[in-house]
Protein backbone atom coordinates (compact mmCIF):
# COMPACT_ATOMS: atom_id res chain seq x y z
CA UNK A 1 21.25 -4.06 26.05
CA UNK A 2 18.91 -1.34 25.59
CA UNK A 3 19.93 0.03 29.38
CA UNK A 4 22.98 0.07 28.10
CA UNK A 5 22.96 1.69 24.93
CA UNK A 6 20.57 4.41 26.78
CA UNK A 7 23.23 5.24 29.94
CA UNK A 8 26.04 5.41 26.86
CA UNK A 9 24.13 7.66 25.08
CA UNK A 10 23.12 9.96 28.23
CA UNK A 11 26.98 9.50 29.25
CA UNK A 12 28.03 11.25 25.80
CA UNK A 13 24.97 13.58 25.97
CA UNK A 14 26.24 14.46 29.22
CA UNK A 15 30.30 15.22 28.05
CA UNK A 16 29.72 17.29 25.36
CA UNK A 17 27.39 19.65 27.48
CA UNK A 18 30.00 19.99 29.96
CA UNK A 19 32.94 20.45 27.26
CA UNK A 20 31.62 21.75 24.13
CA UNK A 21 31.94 25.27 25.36
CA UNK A 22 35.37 24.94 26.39
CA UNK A 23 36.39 22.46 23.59
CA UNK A 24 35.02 24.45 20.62
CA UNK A 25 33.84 27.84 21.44
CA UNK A 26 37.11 29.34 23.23
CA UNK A 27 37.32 32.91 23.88
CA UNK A 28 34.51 35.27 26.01
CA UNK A 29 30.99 35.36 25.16
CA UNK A 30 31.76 38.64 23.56
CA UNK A 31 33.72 37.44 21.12
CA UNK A 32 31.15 34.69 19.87
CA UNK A 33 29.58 35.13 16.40
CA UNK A 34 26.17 34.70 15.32
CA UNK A 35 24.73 31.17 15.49
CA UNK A 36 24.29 31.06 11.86
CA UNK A 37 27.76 32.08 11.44
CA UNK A 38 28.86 29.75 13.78
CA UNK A 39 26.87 26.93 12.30
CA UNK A 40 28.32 27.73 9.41
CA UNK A 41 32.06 27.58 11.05
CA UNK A 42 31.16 24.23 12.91
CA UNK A 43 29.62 22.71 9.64
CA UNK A 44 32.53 22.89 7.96
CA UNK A 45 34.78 21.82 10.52
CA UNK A 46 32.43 18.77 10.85
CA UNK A 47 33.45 17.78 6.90
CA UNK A 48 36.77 17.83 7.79
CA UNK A 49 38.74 14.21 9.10
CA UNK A 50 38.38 13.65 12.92
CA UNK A 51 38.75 11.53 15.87
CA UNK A 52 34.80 10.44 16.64
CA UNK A 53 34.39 11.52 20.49
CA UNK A 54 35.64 15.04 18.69
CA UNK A 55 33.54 14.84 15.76
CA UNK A 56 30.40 13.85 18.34
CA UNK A 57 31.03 16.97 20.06
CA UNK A 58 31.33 19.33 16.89
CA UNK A 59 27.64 17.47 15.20
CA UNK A 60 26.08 18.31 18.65
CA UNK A 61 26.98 21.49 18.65
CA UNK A 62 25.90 22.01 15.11
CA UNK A 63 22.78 21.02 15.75
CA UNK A 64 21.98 22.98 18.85
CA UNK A 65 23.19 25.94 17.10
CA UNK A 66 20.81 25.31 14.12
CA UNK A 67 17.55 25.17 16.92
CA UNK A 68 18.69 28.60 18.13
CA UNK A 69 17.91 29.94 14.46
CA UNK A 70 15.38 32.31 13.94
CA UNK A 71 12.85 30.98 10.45
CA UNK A 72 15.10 33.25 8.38
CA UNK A 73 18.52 31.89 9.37
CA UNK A 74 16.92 28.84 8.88
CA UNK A 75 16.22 29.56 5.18
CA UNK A 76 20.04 30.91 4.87
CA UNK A 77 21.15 28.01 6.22
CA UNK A 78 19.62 25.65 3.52
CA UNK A 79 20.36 27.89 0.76
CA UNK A 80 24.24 27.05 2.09
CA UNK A 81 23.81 24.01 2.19
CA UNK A 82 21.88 23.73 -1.16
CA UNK A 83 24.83 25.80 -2.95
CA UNK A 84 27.97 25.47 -1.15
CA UNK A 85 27.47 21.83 -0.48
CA UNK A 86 26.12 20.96 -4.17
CA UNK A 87 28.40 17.86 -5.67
CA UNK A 88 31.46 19.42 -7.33
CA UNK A 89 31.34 20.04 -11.47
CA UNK A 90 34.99 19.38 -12.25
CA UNK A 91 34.41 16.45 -10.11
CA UNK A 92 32.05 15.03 -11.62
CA UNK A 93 33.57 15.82 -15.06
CA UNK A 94 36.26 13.92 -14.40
CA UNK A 95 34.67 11.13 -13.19
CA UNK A 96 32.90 10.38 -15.96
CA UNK A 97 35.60 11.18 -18.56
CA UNK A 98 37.58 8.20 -16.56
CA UNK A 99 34.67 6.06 -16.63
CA UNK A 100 34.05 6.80 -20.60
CA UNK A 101 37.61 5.32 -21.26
CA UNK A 102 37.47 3.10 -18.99
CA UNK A 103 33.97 2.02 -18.23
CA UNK A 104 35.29 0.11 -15.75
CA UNK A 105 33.99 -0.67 -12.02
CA UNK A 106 36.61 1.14 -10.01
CA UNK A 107 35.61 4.59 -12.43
CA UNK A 108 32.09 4.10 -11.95
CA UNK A 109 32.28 3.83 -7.97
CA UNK A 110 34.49 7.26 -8.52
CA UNK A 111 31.70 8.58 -10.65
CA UNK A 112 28.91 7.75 -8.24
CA UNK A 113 31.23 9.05 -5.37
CA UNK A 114 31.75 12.54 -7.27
CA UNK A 115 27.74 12.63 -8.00
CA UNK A 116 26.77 13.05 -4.36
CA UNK A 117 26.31 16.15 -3.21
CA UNK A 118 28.96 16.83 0.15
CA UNK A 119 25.42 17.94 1.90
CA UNK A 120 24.70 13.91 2.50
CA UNK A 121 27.93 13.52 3.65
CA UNK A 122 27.58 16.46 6.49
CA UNK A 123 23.78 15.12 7.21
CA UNK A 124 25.61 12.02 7.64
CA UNK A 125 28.12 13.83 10.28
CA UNK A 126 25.46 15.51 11.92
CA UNK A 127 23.66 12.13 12.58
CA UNK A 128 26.51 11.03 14.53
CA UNK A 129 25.84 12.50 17.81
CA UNK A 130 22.89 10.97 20.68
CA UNK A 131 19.57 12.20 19.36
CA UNK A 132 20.66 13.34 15.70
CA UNK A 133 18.55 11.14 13.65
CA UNK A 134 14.98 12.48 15.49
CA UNK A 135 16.75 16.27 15.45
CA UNK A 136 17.63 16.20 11.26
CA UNK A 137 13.99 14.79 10.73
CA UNK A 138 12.64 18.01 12.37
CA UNK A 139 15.17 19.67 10.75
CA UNK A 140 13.39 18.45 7.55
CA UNK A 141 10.38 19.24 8.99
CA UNK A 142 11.57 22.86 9.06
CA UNK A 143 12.61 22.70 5.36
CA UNK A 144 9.38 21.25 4.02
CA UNK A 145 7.49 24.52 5.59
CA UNK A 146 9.89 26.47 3.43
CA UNK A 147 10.04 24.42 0.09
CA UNK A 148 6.63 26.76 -0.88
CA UNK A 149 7.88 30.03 -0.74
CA UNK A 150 11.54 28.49 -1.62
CA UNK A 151 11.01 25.85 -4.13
CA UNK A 152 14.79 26.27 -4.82
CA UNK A 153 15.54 24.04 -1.79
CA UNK A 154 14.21 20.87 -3.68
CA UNK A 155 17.32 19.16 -4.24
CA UNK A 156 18.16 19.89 -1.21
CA UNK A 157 14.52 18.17 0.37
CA UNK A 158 15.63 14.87 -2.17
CA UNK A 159 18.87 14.38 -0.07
CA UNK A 160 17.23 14.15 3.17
CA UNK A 161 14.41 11.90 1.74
CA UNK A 162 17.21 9.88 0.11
CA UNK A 163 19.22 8.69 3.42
CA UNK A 164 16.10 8.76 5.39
CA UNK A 165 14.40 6.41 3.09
CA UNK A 166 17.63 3.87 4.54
CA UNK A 167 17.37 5.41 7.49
CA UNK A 168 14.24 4.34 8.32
CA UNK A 169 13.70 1.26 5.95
CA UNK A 170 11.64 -1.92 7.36
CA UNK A 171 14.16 -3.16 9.06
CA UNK A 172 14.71 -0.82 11.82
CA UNK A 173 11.36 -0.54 12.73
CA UNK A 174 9.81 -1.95 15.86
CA UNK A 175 6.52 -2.47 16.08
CA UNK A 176 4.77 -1.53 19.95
CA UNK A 177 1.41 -2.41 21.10
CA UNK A 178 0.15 0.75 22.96
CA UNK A 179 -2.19 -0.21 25.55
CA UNK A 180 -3.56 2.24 28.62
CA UNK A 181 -0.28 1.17 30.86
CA UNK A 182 1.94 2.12 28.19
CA UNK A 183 3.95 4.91 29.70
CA UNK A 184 2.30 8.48 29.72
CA UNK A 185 5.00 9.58 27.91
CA UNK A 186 4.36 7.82 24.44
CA UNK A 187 0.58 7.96 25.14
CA UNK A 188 0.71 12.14 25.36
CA UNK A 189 2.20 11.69 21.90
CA UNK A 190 -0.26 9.49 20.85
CA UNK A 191 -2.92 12.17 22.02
CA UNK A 192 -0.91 15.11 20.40
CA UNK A 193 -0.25 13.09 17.08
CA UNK A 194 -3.98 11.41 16.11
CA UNK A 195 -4.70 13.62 13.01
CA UNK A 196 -7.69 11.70 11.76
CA UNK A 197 -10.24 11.54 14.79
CA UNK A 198 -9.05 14.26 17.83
CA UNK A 199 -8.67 12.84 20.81
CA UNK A 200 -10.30 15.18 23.25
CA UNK A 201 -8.90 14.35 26.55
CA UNK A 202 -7.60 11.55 28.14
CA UNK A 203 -10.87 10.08 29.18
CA UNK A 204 -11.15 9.65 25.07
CA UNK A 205 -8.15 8.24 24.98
CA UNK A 206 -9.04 5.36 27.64
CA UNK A 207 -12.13 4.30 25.72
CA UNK A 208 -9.85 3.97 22.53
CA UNK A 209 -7.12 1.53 24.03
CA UNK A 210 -8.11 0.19 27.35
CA UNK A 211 -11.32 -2.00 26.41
CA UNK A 212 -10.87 -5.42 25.57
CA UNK A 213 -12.00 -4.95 21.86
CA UNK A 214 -9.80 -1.68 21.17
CA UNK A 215 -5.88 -2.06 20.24
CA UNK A 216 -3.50 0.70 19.20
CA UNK A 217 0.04 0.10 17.46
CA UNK A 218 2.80 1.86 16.20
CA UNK A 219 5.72 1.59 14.68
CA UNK A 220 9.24 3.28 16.10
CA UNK A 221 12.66 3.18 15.93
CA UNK A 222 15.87 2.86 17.63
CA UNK A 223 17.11 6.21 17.18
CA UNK A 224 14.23 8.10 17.62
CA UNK A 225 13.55 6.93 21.05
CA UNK A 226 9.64 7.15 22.26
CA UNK A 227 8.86 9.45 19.40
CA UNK A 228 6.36 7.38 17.45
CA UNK A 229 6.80 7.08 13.22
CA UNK A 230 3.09 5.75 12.83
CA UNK A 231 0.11 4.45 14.80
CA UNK A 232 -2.79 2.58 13.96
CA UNK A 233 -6.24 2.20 15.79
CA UNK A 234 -8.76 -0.95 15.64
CA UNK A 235 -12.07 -1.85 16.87
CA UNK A 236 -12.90 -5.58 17.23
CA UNK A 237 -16.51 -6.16 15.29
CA UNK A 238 -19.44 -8.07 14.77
CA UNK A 239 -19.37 -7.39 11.17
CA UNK A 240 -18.04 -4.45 9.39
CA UNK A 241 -18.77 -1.31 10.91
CA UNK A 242 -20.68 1.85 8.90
CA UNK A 243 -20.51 4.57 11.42
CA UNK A 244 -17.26 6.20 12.98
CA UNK A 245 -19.17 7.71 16.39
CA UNK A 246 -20.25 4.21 17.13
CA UNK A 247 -16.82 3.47 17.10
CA UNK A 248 -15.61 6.36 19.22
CA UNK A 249 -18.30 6.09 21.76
CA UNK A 250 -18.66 2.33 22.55
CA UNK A 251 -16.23 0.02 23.79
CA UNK A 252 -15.91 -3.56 25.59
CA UNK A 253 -19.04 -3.99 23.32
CA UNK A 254 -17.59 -6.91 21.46
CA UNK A 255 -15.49 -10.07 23.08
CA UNK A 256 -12.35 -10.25 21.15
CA UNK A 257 -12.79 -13.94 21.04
CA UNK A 258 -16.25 -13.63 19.19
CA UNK A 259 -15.28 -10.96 17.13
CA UNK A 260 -14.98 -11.93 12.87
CA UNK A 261 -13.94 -8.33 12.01
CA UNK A 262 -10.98 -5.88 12.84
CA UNK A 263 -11.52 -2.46 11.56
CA UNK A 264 -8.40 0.25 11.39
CA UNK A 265 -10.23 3.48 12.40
CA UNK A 266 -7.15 5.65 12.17
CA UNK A 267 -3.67 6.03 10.76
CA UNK A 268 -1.66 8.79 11.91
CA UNK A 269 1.30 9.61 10.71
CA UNK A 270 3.47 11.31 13.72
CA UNK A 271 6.26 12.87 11.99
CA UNK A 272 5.95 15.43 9.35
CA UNK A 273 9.98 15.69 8.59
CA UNK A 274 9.27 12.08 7.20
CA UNK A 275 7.15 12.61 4.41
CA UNK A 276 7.14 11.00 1.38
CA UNK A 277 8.45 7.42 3.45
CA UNK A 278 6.36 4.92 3.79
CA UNK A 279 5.02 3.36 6.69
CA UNK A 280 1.73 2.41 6.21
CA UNK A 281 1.60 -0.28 3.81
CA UNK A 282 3.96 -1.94 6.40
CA UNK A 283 2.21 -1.07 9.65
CA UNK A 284 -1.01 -2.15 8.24
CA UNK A 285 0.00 -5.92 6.98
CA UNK A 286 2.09 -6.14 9.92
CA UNK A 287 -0.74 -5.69 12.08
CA UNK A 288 -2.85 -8.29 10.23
CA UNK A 289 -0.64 -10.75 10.87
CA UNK A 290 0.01 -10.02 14.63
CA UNK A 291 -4.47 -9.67 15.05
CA UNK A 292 -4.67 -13.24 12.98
CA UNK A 293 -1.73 -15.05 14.94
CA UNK A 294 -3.50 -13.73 18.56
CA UNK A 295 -7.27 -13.91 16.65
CA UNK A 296 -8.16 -17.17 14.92
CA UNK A 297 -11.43 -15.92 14.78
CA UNK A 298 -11.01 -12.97 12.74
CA UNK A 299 -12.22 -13.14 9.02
CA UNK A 300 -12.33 -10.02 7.72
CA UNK A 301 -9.69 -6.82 7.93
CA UNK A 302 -11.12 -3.50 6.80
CA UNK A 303 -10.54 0.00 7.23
CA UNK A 304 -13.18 2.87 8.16
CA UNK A 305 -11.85 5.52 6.44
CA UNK A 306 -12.83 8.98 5.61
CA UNK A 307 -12.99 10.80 2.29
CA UNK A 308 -11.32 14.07 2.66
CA UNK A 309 -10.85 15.31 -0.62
CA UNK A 310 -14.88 14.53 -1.81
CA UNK A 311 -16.72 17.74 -0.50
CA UNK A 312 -14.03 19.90 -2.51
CA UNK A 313 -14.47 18.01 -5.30
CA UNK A 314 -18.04 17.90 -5.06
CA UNK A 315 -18.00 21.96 -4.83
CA UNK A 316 -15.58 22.25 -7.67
CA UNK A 317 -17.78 20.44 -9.85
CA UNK A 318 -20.83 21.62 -9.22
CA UNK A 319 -19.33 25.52 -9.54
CA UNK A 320 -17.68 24.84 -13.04
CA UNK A 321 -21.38 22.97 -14.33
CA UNK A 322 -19.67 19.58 -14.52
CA UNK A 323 -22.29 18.33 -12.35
CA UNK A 324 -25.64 18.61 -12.08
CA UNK A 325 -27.33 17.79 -8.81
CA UNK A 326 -30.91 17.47 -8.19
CA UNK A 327 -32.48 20.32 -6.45
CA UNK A 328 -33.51 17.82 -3.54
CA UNK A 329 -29.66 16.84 -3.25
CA UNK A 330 -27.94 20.12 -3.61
CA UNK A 331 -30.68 21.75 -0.90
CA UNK A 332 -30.34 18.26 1.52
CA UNK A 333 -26.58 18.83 1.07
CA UNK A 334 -26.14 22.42 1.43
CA UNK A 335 -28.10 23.24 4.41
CA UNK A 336 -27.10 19.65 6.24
CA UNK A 337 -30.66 18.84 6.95
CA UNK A 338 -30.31 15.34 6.18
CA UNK A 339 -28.04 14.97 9.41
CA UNK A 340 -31.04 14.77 11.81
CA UNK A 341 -34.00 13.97 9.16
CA UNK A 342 -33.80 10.15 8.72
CA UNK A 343 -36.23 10.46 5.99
CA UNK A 344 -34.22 13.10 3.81
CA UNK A 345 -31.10 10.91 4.12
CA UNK A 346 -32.82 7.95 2.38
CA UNK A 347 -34.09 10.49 0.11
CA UNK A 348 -30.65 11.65 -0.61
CA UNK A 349 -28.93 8.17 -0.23
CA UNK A 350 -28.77 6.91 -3.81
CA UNK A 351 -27.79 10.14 -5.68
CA UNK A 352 -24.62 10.55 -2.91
CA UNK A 353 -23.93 6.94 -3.37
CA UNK A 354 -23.80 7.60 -6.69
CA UNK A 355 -21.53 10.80 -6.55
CA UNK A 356 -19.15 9.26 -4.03
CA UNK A 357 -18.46 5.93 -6.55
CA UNK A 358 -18.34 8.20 -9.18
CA UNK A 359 -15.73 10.14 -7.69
CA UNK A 360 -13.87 7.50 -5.85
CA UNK A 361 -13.17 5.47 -9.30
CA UNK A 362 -13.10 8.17 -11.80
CA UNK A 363 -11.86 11.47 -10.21
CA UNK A 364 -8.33 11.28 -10.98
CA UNK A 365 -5.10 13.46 -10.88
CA UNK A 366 -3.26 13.78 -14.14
CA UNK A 367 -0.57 11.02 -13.39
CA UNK A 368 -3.98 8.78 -13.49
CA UNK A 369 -4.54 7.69 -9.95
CA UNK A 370 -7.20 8.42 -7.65
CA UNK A 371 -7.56 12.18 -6.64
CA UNK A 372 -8.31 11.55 -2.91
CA UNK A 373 -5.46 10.89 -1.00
CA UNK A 374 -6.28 8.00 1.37
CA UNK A 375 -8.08 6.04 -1.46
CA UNK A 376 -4.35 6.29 -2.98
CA UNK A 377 -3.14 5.03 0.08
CA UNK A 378 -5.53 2.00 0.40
CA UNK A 379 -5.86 0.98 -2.98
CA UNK A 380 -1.61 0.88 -3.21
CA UNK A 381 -1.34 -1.13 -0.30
CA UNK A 382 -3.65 -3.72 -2.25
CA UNK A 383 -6.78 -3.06 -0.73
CA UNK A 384 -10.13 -3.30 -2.40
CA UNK A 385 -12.95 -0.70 -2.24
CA UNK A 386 -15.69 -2.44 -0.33
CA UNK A 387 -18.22 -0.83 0.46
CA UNK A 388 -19.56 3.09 0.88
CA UNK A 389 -20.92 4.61 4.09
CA UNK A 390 -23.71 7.56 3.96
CA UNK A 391 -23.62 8.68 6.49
CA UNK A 392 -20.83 7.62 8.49
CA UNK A 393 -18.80 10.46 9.96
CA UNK A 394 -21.53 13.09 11.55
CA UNK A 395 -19.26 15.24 13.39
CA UNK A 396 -18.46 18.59 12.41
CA UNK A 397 -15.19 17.93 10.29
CA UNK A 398 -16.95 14.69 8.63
CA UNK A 399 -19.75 17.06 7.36
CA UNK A 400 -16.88 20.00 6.10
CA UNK A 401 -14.64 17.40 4.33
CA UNK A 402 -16.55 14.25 2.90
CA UNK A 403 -20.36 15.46 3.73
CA UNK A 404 -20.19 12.79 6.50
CA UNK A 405 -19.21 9.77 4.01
CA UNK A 406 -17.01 7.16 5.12
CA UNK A 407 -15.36 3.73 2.86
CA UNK A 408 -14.68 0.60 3.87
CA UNK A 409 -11.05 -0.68 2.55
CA UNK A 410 -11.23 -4.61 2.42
CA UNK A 411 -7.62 -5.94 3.10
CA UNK A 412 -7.78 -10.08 1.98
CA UNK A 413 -4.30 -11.54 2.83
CA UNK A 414 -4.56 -13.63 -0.59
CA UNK A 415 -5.04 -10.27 -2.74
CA UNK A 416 -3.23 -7.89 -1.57
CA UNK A 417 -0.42 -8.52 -3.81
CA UNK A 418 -2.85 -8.97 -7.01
CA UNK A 419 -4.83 -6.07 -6.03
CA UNK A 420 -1.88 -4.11 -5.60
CA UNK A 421 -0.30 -5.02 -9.27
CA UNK A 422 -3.39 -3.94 -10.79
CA UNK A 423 -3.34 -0.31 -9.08
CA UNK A 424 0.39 0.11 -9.92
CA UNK A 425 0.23 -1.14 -13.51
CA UNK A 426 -2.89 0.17 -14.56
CA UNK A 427 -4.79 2.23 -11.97
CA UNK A 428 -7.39 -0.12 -11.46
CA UNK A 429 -9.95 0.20 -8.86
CA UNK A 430 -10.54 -2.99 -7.43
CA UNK A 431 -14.21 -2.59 -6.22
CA UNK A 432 -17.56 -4.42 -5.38
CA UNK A 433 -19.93 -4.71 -8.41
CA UNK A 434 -22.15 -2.32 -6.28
CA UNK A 435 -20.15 0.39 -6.46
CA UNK A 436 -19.63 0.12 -9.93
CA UNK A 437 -23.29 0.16 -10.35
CA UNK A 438 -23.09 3.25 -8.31
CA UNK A 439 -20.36 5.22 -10.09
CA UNK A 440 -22.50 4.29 -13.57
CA UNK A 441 -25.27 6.38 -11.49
CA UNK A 442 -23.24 9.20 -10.60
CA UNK A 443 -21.91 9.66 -14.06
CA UNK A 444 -24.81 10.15 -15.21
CA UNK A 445 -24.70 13.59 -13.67
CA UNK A 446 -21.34 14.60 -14.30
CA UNK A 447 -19.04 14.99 -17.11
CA UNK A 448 -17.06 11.75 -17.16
CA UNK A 449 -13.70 11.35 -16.46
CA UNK A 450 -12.98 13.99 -13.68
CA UNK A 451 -9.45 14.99 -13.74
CA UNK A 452 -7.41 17.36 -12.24
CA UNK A 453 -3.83 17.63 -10.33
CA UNK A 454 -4.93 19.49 -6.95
């Protein structure tokens, strides 16, 4: 089925570049106009009522014509599409004067109807041809660079995120183990994509998936191909593991059928036109339940995860007086001594503790949940906070971003829901009565209650 579906869609692929020029250009080169004012042309041609091989042929053309934009045709073109293809006000008017005498079923469908801007209905066109749905998500890609300097385009962002979010719901997602005779293809990807822990070469890359202890999965979909949404790496254990460059350097250390820990390294999420839908929460349970059904053995399901936002915090606090470090801790940490002084670090180790709790559980942003981003993450997919790792990252960008601390994330099958009701609801930090003790500690040097919206 799937050989199939692939020779239809090369077939088509392979029409419209042999007819598009003749079928919708017409005329001499010469007489051509711009590709934004052709886009423009072909866009609204595409709204119009149409046989399908024809309206194929017109969306593929649109959308080649929008990758031959320069950055500032680009912005032109979503400011069209943000104004000329807003939902109609006398439309919508209408509507809802019908539904306010009415307030019948048939009006409301005709209200929702008028409510939607025409710009879903022409994303909808444009998805039509072979390849559309992977070419409007770098599309959006393209339009989240702009939103800064263009905040204007918002509503415009919210449409995309809208279908997408159906686009690429639960359902349509496949989940792939990638081993080392997956095809180089998806495994350059994989390479190109990681955006926790760099994969240096492809030598790295063998001594992440082709042991016996390390797996790799990700999730894709239908329409996008080999293009990967999200992957996920483990490491088999003896116990949970403290220290990401043990991780990275070892390998076919552990037999996967005496292993009683699985430990997700890594989550990278591949595709930056799909932010803001989630895949994690999914990819991570899903993988739990394929490790236990091939695992028996495996009791525990943790993460080692870094803690990107904590050295800017850290800084932040310390410049604005909110926290006071001791002079032995704010030298130690500043000049990075502790990294090859084993002494120093168990000097250091119970006022970092201390910070990191302290700013894991009470740093927060001002809609009350946890300033650093992958502790959001975690702690929303129902995870607990388990257990803090000083040091655990030594490399270069563990030292810049966290001061080399790494968490464990404890994933227990039978409270994950519970845990993830109480983070919703009330923004509780399910943690170990350790770290409590810990965060009591590193209040004590800082200002309680740490808030801020960065």
């Amino acid at each position: 089925m799937n050989v199939n579906m692939n020779f239809l869609q090369d077939l088509l692929s392979s029409i419209g570049r042999r007819t598009r020029g003749q079928y919708l250009f017409g005329g001499k080169d010469g007489d051509k106009p711009s590709s934004l004012a052709r886009l423009t042309s072909v866009c609204e041609t595409l709204m119009h009522p149409g046989g399908e091989a024809s309206q194929i042929l017109i969306a593929q053309e649109a959308l080649e014509r929008y990758a031959s934009l320069d950055d500032s045709d680009r912005v032109a073109f979503f400011q069209l599409l943000g104004e000329r293809y807003a939902a109609e006000p006398d439309a919508i008017h209408q509507a809802y004067a019908a539904y306010r005498d009415t307030g019948d079923n048939a009006s409301l469908q005709r209200l929702f109807s008028a409510c939607e801007p025409r710009r879903q209905h022409l994303l909808r066109r444009l998805n039509l041809c072979p390849g559309g749905t992977y070419e409007l998500v770098k599309m959006r890609a393209d339009l989240l660079r702009c939103l800064k300097t263009h905040p204007e385009l918002a509503p415009l962002d919210a449409d995309f995120e809208h279908l997408f979010a159906s686009w690429f719901n639960r359902g349509f997602l496949v989940l792939e183990s990638i081993d080392w005779n997956t095809p180089a293809a998806v495994l350059e990807k994989i390479i190109h994509y990681e955006a926790v822990h760099a994969i240096g070469d492809w030598s790295d890359l063998r001594r992440r998936l082709d042991p016996e202890d390390r797996h790799c999965y990700a999730f894709f979909h239908p329409a996008t191909g080999d293009e990967p949404l999200i992957f996920v790496e483990v490491a088999l254990c003896k116990g949970i593991p403290n220290s990401i460059q043990t991780i990275l350097e070892g390998g076919d250390d552990v037999r996967p059928e005496e292993a009683d820990t699985a430990a997700f390294y890594s989550i990278s999420n591949c595709q930056a036109g799909l932010r803001g839908i989630s895949f994690g929460n999914f990819l991570i349970k899903q993988v739990v339940q394929e490790l236990k059904r091939e695992l028996p053995n495996l009791e525990k399901f943790v993460t080692l995860s870094p803690v990107p936002g904590f050295a800017k915090w850290l800084a932040a606090e310390r410049e604005s007086g909110a926290c006071q470090l001791s002079d032995e801790v704010a030298d130690g940490l500043d000049a990075e001594g502790w990294v090859e002084n084993p002494k120093l670090r168990e000097k250091l180790t119970p006022e970092v503790r201390g910070l990191a709790a302290h700013y894991l559980i009470d740093a927060k942003r001002d809609n009350g949940l946890p300033l650093d981003p992958v502790a959001r993450f975690h702690l929303g997919n129902g995870a607990s906070l388990h257990r803090l790792n000083w040091p655990g990252d030594t490399s270069e960008n563990g030292r810049r971003q966290s001061h080399g601390l790494m968490v464990n994330y404890l994933y227990e099958l039978d409270r994950i829901e519970q845990n993830h009701e109480a983070f919703s609801r009330e923004g509780t930090v399910v943690c170990t009565s350790d770290i409590r003790r810990d965060a009591k500690q590193g209040r004590s040097r800082c200002r309680h209650g740490s808030r801020t919206d960065a």
